[in-house]
Protein backbone atom coordinates (compact mmCIF):
# COMPACT_ATOMS: atom_id res chain seq x y z
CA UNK A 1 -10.15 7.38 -11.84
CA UNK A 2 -8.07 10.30 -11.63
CA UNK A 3 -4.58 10.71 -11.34
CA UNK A 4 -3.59 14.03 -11.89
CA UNK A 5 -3.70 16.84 -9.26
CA UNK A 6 -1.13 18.00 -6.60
CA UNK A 7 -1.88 15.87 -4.12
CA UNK A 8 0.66 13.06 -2.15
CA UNK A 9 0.36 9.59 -4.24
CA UNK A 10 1.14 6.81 -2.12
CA UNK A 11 0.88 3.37 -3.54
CA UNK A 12 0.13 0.60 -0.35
CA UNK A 13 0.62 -2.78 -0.47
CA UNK A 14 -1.49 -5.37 0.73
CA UNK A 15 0.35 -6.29 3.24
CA UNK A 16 -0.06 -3.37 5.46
CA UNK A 17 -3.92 -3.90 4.89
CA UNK A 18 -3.82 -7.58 6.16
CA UNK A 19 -2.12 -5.72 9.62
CA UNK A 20 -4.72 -3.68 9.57
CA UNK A 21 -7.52 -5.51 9.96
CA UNK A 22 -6.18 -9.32 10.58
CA UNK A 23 -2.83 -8.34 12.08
CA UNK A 24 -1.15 -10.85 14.67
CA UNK A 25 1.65 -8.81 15.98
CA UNK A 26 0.76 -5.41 17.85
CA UNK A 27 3.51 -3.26 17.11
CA UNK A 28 2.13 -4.21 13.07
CA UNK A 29 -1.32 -3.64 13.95
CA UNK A 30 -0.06 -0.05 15.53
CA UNK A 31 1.67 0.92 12.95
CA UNK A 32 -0.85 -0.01 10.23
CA UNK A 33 -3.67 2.01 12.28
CA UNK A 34 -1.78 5.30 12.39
CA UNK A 35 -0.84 4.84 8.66
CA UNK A 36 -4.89 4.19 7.73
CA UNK A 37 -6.08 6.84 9.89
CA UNK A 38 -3.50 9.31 8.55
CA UNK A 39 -4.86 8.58 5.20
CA UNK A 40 -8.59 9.25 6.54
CA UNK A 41 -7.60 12.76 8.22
CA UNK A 42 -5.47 14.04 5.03
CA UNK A 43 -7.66 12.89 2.21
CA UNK A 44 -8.21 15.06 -0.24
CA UNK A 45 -4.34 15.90 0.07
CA UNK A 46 -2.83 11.96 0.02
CA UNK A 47 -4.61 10.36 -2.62
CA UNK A 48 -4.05 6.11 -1.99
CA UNK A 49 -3.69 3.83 -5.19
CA UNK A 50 -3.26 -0.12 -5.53
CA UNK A 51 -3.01 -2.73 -8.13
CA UNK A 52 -6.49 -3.98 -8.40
CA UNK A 53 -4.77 -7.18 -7.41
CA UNK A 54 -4.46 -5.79 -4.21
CA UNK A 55 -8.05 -6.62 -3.24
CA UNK A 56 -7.69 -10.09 -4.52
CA UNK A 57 -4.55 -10.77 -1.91
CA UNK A 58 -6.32 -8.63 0.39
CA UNK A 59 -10.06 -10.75 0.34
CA UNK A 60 -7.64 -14.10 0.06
CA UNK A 61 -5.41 -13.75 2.97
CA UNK A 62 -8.39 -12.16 5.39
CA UNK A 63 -11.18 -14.93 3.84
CA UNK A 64 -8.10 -17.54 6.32
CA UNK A 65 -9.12 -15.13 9.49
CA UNK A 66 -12.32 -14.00 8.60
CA UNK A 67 -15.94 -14.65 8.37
CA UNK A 68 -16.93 -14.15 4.35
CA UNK A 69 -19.50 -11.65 5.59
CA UNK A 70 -16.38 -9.69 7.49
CA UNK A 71 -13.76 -9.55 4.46
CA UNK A 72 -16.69 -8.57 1.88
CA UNK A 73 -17.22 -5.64 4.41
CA UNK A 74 -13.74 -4.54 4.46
CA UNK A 75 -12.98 -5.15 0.87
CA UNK A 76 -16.28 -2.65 0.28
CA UNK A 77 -14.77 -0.14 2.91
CA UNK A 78 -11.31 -0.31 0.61
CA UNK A 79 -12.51 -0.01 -2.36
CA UNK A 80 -14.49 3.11 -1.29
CA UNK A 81 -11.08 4.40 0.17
CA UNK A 82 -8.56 3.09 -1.90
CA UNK A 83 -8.22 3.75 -5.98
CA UNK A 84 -7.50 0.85 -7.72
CA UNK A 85 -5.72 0.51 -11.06
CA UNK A 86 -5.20 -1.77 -13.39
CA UNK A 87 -1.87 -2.74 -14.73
CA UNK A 88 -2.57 -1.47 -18.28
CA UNK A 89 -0.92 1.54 -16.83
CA UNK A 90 2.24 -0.49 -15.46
CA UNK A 91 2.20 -4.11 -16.33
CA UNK A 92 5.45 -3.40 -18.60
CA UNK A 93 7.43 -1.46 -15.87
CA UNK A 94 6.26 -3.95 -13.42
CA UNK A 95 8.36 -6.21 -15.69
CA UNK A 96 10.91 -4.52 -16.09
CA UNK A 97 10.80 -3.86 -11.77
CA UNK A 98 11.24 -7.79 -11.27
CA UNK A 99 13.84 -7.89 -13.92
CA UNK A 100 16.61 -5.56 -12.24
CA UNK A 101 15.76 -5.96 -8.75
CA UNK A 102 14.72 -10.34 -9.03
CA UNK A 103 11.32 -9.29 -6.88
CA UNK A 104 8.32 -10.97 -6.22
CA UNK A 105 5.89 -10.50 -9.23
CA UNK A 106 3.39 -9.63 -7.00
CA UNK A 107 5.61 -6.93 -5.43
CA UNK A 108 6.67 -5.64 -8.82
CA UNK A 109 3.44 -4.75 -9.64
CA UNK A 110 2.97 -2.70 -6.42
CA UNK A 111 6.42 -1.21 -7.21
CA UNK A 112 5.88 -0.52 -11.03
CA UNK A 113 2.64 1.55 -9.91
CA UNK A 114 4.28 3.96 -7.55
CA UNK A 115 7.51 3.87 -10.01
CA UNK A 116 4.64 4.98 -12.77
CA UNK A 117 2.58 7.60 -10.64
CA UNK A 118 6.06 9.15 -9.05
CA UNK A 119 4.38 7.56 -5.78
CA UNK A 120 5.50 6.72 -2.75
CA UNK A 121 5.24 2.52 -1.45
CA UNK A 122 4.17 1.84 1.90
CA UNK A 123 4.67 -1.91 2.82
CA UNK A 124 4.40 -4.20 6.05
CA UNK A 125 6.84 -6.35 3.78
CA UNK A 126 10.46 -5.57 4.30
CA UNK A 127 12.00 -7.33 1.31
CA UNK A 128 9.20 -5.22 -0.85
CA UNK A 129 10.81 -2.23 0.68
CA UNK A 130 14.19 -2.94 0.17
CA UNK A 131 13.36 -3.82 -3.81
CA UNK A 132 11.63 -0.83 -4.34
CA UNK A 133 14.06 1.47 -3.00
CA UNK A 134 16.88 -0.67 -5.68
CA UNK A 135 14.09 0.01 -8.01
CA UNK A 136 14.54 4.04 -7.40
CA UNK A 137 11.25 4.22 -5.46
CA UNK A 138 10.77 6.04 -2.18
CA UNK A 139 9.63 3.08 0.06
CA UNK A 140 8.77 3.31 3.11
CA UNK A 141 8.60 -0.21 5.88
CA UNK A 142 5.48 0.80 7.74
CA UNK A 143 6.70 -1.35 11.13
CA UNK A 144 9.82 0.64 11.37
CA UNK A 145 9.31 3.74 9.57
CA UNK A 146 5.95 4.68 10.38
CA UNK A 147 6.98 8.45 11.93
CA UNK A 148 9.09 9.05 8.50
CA UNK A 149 5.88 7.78 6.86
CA UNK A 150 3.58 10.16 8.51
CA UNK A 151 5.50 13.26 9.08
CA UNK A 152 6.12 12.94 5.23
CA UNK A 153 1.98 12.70 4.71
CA UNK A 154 1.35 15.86 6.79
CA UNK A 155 0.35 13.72 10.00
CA UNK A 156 1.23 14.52 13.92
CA UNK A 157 2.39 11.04 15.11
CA UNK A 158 0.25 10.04 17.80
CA UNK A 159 2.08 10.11 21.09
């Protein structure tokens, strides 16, 4: 796994994932689709990290949607797309995350990862959002600040 280089870190939550491919509202599905496919056309310049618990909550919520053949298939296609890390890098700052800000534990450890990697956090979760950016992260709420999100990637925003 490497983490050094010049390149735009963003950390993504699993949330904007689950829009992605098992989405129920189209303006979410929309906006998770132009995030994903700006990370396609500028990789090699926006390098994508997770938790590794990401594909846990990823494989769980989808498996509800799903057939098993379908989420193994798109937890594959992440993890070929998508570098995950494990929290040996930010367990303790995740703490430290849900300890000033009183978030989720799963959304500190999304939060202590971009916090640690000077990332930014994109998020279909709006509370997430709003924690990391009390937490001093850039965050970014991929429903109503997907234009921000992808002008700041090096994107054109689909018209």
């Amino acid at each position: 796994m490497s983490i050094t280089g010049n390149e735009n870190r963003v950390v993504v939550d699993a949330s904007a994932a689950i829009d992605l491919f098992a989405g129920r509202d189209r303006a979410r599905i929309e906006a998770a689709e132009k995030v994903f496919m700006c990370f396609k056309a500028r990789s090699g310049r926006v390098k994508v990290f997770a938790p590794r618990l990401f594909l846990a909550e990823v494989s769980g919520v989808l498996a509800r949607f799903l057939p098993p053949s379908r989420v193994r298939s798109v937890v594959h296609r992440l993890e070929s797309e998508i570098v995950t890390v494990g929290d040996d890098l930010y367990f303790k700052e995740s703490v430290e995350v849900a300890l000033r800000t009183g978030s989720r534990g799963a959304d500190s450890y999304y939060i202590g990862l971009a916090e640690i990697l000077n990332a930014i956090l994109i998020t279909s979760d709006r509370v997430q959002a709003l924690n990391a950016k009390r937490a001093g992260v850039q965050a970014y709420y991929a429903l109503e600040e997907v234009g921000i999100i992808l002008e700041h990637l090096g994107c054109q925003q689909p018209s």
